[in-house]
N, C-alpha and C. Protein backbone atom coordinates (compact mmCIF):
# COMPACT_ATOMS: atom_id res chain seq x y z
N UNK A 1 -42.24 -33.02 -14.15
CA UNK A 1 -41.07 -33.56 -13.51
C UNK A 1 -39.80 -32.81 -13.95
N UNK A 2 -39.98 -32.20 -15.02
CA UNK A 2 -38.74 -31.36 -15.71
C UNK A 2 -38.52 -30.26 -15.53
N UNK A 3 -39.15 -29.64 -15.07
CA UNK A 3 -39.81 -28.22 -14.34
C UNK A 3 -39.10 -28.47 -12.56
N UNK A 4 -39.86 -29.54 -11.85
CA UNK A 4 -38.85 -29.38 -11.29
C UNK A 4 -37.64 -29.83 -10.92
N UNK A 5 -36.60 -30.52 -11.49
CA UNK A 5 -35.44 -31.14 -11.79
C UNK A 5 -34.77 -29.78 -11.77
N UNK A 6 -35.34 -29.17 -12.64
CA UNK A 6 -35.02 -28.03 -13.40
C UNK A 6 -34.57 -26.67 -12.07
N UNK A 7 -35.85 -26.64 -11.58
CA UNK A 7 -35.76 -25.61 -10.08
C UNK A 7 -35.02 -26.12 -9.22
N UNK A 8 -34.49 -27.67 -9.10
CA UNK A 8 -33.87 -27.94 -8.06
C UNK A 8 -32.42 -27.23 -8.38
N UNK A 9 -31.57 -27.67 -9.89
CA UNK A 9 -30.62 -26.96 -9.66
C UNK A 9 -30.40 -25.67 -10.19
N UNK A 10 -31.54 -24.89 -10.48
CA UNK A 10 -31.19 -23.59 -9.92
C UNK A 10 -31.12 -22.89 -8.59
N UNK A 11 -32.18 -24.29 -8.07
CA UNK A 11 -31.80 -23.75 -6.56
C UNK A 11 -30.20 -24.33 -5.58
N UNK A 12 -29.84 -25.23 -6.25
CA UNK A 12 -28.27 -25.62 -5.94
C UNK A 12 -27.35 -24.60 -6.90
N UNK A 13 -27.65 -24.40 -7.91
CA UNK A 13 -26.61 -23.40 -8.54
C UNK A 13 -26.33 -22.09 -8.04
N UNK A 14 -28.00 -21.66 -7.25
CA UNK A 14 -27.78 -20.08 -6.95
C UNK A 14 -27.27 -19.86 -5.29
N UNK A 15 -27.46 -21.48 -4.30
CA UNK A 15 -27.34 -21.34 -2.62
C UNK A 15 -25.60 -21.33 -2.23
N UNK A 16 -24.57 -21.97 -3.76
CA UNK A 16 -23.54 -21.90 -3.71
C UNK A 16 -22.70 -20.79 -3.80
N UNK A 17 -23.53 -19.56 -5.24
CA UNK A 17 -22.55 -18.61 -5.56
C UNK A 17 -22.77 -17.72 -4.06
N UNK A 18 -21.60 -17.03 -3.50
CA UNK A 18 -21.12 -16.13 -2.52
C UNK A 18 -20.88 -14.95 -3.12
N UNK A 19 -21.38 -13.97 -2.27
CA UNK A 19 -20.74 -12.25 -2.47
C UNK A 19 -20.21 -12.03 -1.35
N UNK A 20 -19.06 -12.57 -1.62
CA UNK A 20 -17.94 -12.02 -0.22
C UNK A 20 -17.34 -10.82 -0.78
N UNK A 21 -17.75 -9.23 -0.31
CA UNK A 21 -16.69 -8.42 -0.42
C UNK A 21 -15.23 -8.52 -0.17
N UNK A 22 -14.55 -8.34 -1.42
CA UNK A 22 -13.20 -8.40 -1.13
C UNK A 22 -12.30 -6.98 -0.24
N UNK A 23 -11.31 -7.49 0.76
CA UNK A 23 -11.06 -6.99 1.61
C UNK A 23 -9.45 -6.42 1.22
N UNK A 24 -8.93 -5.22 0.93
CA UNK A 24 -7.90 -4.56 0.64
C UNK A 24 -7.41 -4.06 1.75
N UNK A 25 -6.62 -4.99 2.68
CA UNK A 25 -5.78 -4.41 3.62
C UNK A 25 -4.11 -4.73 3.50
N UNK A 26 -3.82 -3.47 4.10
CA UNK A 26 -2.38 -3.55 3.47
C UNK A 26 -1.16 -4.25 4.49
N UNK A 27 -0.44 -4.41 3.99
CA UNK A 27 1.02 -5.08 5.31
C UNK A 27 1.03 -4.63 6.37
N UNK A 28 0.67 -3.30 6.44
CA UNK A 28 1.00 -2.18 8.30
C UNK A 28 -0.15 -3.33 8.74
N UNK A 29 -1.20 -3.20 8.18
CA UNK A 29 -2.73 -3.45 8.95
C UNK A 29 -2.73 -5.16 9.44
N UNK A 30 -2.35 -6.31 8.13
CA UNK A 30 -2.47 -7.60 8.90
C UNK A 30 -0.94 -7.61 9.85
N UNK A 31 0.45 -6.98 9.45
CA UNK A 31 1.38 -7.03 10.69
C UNK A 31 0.74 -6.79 11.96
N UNK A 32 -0.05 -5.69 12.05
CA UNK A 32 -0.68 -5.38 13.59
C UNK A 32 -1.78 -6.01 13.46
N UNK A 33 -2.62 -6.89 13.17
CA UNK A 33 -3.48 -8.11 13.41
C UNK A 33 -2.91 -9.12 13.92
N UNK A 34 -1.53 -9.26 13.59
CA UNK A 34 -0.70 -10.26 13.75
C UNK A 34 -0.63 -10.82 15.03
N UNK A 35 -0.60 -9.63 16.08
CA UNK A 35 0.14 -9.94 17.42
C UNK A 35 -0.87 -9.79 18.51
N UNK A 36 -0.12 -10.32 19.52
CA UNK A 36 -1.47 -10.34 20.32
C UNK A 36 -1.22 -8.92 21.54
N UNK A 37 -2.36 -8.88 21.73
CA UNK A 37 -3.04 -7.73 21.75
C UNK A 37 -2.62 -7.73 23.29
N UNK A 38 -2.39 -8.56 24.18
CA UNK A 38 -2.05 -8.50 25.57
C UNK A 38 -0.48 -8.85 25.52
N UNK A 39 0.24 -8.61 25.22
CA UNK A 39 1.75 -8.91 25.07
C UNK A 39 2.46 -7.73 25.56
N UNK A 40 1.52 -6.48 25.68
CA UNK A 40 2.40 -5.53 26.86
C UNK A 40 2.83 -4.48 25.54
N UNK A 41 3.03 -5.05 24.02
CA UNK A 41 3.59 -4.16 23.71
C UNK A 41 2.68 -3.18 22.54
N UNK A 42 3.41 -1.82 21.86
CA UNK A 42 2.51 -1.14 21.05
C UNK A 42 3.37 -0.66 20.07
N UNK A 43 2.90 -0.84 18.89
CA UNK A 43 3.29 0.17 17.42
C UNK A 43 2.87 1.56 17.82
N UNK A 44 4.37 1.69 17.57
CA UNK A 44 4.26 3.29 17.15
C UNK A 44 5.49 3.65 16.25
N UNK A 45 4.59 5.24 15.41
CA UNK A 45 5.17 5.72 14.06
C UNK A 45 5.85 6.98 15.11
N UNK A 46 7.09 7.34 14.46
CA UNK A 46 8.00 8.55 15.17
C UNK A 46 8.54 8.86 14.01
N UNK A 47 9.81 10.17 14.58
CA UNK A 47 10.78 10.63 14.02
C UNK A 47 12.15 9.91 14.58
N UNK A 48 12.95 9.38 14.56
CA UNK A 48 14.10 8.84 15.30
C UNK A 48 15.36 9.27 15.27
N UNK A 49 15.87 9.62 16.12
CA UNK A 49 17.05 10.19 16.31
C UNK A 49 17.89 9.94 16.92
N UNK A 50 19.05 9.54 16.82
CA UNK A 50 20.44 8.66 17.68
C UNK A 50 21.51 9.31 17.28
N UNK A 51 22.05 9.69 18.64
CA UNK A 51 23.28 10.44 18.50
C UNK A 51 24.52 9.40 19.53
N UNK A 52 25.37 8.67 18.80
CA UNK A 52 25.87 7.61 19.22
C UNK A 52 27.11 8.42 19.91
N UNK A 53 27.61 9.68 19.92
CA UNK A 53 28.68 10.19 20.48
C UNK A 53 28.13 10.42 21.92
N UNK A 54 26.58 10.45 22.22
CA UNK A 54 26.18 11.27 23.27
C UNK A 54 25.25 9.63 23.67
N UNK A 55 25.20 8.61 23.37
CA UNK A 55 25.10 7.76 23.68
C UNK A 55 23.45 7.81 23.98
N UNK A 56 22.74 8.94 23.19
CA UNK A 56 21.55 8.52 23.62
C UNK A 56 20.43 9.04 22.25
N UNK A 57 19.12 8.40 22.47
CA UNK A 57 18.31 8.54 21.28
C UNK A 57 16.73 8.75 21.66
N UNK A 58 15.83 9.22 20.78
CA UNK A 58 14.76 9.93 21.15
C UNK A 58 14.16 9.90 19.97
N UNK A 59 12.83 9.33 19.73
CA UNK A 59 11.27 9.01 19.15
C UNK A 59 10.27 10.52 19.51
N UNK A 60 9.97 11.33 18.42
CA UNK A 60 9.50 12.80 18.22
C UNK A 60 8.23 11.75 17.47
N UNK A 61 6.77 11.84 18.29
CA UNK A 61 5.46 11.30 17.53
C UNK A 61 4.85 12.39 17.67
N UNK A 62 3.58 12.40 16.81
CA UNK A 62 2.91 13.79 16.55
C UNK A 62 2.35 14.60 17.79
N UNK A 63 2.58 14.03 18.99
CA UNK A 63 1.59 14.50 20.46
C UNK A 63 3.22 14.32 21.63
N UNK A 64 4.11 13.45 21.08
CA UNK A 64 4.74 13.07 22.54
C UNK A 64 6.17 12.74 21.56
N UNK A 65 7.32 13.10 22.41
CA UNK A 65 8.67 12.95 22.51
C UNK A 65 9.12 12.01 23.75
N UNK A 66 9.88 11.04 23.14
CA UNK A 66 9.89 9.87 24.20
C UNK A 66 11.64 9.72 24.18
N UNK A 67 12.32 8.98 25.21
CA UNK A 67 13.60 8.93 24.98
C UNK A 67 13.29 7.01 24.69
N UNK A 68 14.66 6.54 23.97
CA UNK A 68 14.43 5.68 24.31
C UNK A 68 15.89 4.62 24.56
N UNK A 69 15.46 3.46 25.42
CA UNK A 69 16.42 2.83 26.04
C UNK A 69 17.36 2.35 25.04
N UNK A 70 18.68 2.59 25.14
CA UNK A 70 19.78 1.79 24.24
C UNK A 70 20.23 0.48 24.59
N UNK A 71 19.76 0.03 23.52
CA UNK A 71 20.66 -1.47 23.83
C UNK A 71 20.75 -1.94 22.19
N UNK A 72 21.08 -3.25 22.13
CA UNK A 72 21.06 -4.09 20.30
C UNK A 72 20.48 -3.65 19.51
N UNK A 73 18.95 -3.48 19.99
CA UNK A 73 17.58 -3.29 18.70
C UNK A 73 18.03 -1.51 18.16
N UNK A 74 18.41 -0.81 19.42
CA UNK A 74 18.65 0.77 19.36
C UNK A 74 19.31 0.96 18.20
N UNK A 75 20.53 0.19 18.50
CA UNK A 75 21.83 0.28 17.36
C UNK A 75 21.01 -0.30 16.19
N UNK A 76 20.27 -1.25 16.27
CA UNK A 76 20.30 -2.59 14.95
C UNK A 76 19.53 -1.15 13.79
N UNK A 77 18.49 -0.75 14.76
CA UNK A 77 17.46 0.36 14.07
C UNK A 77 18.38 1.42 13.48
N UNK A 78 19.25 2.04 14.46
CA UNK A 78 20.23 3.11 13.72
C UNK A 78 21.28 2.74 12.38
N UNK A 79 21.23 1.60 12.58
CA UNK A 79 22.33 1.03 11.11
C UNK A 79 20.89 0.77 9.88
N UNK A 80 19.82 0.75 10.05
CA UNK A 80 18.98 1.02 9.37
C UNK A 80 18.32 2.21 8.49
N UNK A 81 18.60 3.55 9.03
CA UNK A 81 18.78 4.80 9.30
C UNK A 81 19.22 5.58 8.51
N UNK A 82 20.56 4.95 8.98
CA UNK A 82 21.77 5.64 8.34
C UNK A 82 21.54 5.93 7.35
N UNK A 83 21.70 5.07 6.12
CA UNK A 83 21.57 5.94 4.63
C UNK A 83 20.24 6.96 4.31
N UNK A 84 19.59 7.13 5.34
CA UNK A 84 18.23 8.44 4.86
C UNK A 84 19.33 9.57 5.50
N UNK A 85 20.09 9.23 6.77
CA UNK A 85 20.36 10.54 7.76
C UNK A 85 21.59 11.47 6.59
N UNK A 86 21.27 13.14 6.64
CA UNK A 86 22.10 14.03 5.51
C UNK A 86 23.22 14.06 7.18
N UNK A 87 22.89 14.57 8.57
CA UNK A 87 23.85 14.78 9.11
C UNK A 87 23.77 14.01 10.51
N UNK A 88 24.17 14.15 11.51
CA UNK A 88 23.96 13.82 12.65
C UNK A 88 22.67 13.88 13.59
N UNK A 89 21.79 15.09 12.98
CA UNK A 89 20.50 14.95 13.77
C UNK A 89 19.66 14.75 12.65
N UNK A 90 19.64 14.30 11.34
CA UNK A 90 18.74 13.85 10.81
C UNK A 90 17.30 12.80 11.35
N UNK A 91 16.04 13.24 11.57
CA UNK A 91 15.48 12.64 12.47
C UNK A 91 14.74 11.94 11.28
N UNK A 92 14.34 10.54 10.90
CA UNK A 92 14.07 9.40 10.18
C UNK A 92 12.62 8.90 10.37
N UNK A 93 11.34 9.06 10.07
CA UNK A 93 10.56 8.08 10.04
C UNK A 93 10.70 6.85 10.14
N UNK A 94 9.97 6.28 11.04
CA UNK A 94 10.05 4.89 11.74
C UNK A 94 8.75 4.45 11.83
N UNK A 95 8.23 3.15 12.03
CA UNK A 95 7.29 2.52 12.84
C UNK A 95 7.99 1.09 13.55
N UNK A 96 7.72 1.16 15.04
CA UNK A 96 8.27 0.36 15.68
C UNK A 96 8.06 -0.50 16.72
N UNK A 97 7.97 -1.07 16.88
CA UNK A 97 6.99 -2.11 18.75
C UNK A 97 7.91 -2.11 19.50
N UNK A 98 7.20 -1.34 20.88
CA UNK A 98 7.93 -0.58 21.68
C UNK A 98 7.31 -1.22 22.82
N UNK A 99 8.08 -1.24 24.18
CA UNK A 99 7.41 -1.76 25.65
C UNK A 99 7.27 -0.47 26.10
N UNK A 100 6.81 0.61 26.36
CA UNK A 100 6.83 1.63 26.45
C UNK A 100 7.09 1.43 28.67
N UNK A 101 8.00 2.41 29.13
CA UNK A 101 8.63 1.65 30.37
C UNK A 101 8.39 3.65 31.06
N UNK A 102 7.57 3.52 32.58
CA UNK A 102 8.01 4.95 33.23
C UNK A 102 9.82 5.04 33.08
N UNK A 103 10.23 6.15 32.80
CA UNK A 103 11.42 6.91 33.05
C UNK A 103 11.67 7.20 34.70
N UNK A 104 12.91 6.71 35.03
CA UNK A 104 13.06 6.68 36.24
C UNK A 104 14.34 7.57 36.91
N UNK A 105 14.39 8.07 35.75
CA UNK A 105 16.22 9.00 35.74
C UNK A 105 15.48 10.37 35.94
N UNK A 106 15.40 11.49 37.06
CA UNK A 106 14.81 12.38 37.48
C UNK A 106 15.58 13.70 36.84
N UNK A 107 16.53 13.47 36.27
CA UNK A 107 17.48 14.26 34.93
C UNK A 107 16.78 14.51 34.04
N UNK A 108 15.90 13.51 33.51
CA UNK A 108 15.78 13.43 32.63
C UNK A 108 14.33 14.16 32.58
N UNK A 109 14.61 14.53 30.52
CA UNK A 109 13.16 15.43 30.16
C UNK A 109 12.06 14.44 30.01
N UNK A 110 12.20 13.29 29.70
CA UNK A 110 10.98 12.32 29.11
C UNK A 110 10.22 11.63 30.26
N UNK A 111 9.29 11.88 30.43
CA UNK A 111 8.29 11.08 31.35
C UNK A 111 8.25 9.59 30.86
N UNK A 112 8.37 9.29 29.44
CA UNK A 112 8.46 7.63 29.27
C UNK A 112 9.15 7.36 28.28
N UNK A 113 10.00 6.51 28.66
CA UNK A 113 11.23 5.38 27.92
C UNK A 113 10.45 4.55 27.16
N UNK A 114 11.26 4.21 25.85
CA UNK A 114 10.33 2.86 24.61
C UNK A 114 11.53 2.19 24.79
N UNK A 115 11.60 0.72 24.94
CA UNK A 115 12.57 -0.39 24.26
C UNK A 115 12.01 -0.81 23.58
N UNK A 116 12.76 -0.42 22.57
CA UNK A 116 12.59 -1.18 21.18
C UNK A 116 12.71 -2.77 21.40
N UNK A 117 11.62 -3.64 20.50
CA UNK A 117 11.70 -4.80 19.82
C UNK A 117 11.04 -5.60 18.85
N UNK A 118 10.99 -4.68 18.48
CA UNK A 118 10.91 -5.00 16.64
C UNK A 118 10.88 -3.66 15.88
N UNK A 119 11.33 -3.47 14.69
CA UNK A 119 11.68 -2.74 13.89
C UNK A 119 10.67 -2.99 12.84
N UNK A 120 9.29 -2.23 12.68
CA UNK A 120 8.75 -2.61 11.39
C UNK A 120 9.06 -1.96 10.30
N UNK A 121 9.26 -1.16 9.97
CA UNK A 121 9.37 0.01 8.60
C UNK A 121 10.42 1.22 9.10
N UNK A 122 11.08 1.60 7.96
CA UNK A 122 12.15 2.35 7.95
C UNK A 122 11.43 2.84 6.49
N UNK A 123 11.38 4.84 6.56
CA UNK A 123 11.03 5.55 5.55
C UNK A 123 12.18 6.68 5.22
N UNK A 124 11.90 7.24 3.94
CA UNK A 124 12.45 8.24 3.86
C UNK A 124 12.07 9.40 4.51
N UNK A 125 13.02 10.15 5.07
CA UNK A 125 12.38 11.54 5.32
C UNK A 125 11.96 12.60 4.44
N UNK A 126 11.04 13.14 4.52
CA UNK A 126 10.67 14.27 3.52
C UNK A 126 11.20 15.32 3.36
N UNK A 127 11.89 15.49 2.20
CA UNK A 127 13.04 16.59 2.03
C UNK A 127 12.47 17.78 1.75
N UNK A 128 10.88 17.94 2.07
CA UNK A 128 9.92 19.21 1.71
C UNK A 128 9.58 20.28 2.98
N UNK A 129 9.88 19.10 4.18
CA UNK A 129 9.67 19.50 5.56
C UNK A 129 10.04 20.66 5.57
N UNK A 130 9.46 21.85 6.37
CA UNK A 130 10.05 23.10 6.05
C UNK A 130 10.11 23.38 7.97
N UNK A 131 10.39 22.15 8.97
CA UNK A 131 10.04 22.49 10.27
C UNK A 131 11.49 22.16 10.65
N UNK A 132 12.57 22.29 9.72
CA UNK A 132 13.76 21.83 10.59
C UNK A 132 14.62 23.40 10.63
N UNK A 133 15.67 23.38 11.28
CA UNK A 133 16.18 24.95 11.86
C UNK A 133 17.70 24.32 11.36
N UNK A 134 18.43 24.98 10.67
CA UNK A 134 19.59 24.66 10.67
C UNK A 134 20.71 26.28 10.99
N UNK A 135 21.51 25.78 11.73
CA UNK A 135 22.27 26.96 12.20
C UNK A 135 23.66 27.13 11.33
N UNK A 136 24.10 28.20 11.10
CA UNK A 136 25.00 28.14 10.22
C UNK A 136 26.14 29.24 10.87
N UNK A 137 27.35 29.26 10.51
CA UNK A 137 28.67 29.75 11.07
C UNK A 137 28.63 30.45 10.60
């Protein structure tokens, strides 16, 4: 009878312990778990660039150069910016959720417009980059 008393709770001691691998995902990864997936919109990582005298701004990603629409979030993102930018075209690492919209201005170089709405991450730029051209007097 002690024998099995005995097997019963090893067999309750051992049906409880769990090997759940623990899961190391970082802020980028559950933020974009976060949202739903049919909402029209998409993260994307760029270079960002706003030139507020010329009233317009432009997202450089590793495949595609996009312009994108100015309005609140444009500005809110560029006052974000600011302290990485050394001059006026300082272009800034970003990641951002974008409605990505056809371009309808036949002027224009970009086949597709982003409105910004939401701002996830603001980085430093890499001061190692050796792909920028600076012109000098």
């Amino acid at each position: 009878m002690k024998k099995l008393i005995f097997i019963f709770i090893l067999a309750v001691c051992f049906s409880n312990c769990k090997n759940e691998p623990k899961v190391n995902a970082s802020l980028e990864e559950n933020r974009a778990k976060s949202y739903d997936a049919n909402d029209g919109y998409i993260t994307i990582k760029g270079d960002f660039v706003y030139d507020a005298n010329k009233n317009a701004a432009v997202l450089q990603t590793p495949t595609d150069i996009y312009g994108v629409i100015i309005d609140e979030n444009t500005k809110a993102l560029d006052e974000k910016v600011k302290p990485f930018k050394e001059d006026l075209y300082t272009s800034v690492p970003v990641t951002i959720r974008v409605k990505k919209v056809v371009n309808t201005n036949e002027g224009s170089l970009w086949k597709y417009n982003l409105e910004i709405k939401e701002i996830l991450k603001v980085e430093a730029p890499d001061l190692n980059k050796d792909d920028v051209i600076k012109l000098g007097n």
